[in-house]
N, C-alpha and C. Protein backbone atom coordinates (compact mmCIF):
# COMPACT_ATOMS: atom_id res chain seq x y z
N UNK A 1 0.82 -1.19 0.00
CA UNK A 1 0.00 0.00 0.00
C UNK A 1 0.87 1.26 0.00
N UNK A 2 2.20 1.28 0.57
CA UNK A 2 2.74 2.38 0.82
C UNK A 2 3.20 2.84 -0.50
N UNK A 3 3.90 1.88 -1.29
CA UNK A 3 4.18 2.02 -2.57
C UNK A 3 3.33 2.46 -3.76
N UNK A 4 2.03 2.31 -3.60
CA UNK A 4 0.65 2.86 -4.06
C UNK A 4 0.98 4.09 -3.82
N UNK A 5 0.51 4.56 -2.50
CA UNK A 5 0.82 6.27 -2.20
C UNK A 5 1.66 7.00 -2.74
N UNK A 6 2.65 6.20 -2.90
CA UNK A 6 4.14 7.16 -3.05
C UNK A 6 3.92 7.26 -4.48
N UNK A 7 3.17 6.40 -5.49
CA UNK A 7 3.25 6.38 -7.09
C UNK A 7 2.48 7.57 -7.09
N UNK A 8 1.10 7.46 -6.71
CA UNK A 8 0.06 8.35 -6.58
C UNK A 8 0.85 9.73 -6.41
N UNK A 9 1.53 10.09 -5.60
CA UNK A 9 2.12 11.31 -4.73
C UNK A 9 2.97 11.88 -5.95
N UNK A 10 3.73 10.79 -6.71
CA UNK A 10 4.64 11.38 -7.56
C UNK A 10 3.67 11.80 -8.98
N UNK A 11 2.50 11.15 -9.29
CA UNK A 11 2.16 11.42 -10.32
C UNK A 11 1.04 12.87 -10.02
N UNK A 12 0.78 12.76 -8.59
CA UNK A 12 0.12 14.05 -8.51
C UNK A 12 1.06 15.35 -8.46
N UNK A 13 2.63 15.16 -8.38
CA UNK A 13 3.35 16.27 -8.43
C UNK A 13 3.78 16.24 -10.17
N UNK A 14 3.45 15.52 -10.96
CA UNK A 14 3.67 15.55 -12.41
C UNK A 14 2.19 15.77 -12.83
N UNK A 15 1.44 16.05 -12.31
CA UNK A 15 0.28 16.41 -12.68
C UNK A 15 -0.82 17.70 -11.78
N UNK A 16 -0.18 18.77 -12.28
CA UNK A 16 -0.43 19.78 -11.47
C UNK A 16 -2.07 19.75 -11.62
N UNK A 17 -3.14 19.88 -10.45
CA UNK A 17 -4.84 20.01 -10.57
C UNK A 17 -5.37 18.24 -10.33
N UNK A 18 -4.33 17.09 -10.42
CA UNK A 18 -4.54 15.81 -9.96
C UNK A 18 -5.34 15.48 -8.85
N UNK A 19 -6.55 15.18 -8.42
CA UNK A 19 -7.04 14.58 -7.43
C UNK A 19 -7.10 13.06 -7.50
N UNK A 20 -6.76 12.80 -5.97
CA UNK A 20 -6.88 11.44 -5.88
C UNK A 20 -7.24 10.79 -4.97
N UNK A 21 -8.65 9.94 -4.45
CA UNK A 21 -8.86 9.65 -3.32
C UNK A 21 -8.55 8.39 -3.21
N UNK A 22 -8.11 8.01 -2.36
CA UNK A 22 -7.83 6.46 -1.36
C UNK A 22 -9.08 6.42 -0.40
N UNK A 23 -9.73 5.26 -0.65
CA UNK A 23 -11.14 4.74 0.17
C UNK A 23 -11.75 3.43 -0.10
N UNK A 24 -12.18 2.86 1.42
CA UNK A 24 -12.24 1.42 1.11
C UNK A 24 -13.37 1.48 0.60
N UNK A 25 -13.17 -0.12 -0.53
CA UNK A 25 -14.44 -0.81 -1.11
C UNK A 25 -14.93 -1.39 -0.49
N UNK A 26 -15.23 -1.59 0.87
CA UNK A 26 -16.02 -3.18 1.36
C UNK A 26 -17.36 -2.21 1.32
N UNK A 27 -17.86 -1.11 1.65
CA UNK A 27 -18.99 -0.45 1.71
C UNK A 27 -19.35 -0.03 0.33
N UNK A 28 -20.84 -0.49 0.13
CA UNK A 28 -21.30 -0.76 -1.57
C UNK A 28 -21.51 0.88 -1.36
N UNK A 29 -21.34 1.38 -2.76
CA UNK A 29 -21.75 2.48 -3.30
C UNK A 29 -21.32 3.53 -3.23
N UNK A 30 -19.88 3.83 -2.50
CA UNK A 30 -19.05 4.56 -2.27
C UNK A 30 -18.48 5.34 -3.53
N UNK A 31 -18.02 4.38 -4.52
CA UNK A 31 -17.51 4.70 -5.45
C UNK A 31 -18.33 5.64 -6.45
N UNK A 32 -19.54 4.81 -6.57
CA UNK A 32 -20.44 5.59 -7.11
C UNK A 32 -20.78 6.77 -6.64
N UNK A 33 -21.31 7.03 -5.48
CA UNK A 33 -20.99 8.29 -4.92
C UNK A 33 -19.94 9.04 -5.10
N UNK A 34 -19.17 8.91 -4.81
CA UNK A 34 -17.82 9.79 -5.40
C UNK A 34 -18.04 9.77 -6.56
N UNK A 35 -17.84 9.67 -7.71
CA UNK A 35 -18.50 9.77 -8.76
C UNK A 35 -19.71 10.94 -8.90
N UNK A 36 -20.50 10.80 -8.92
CA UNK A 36 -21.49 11.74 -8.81
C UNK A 36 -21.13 12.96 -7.86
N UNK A 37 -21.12 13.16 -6.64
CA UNK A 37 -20.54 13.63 -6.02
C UNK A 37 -19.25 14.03 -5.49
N UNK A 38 -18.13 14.44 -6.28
CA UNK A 38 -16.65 14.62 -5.67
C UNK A 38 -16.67 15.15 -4.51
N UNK A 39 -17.12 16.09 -3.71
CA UNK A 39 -17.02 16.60 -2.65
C UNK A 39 -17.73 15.72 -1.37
N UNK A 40 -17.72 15.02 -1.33
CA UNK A 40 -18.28 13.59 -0.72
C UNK A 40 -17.22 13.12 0.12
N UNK A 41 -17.54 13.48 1.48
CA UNK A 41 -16.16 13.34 2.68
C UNK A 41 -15.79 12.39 2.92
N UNK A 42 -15.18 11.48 1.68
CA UNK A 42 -14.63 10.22 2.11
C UNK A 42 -13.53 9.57 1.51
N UNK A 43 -12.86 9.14 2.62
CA UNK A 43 -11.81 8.18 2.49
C UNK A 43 -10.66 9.83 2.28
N UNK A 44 -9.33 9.42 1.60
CA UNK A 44 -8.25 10.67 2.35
C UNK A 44 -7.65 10.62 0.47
N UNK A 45 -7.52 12.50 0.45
CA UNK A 45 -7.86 13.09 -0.70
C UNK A 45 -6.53 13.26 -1.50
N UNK A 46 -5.57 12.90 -2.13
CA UNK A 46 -4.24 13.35 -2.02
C UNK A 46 -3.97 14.31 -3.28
N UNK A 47 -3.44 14.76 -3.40
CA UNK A 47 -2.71 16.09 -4.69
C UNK A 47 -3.24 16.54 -4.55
């Protein structure tokens, strides 16, 4: 997982305006929500 972050971290500094959230799947419909909703307080936001 840490190695995830750190890819994420570098491609959000090669990609200036990059959002990227990290949030678990075991809860249905999350994703979808985010989706529809970006401002949707969940899970941890990085770039």
């Amino acid at each position: 997982m840490a190695a995830k972050v750190m890819a994420v971290l570098d491609l959000a500094a090669a990609l200036p305006g990059l959002r990227v959230r990290i949030f678990s799947g075991l809860e249905a419909g999350v994703l979808t929500r985010l989706l529809l909703e970006p401002e949707t307080p969940v899970g941890t936001e990085l770039g």
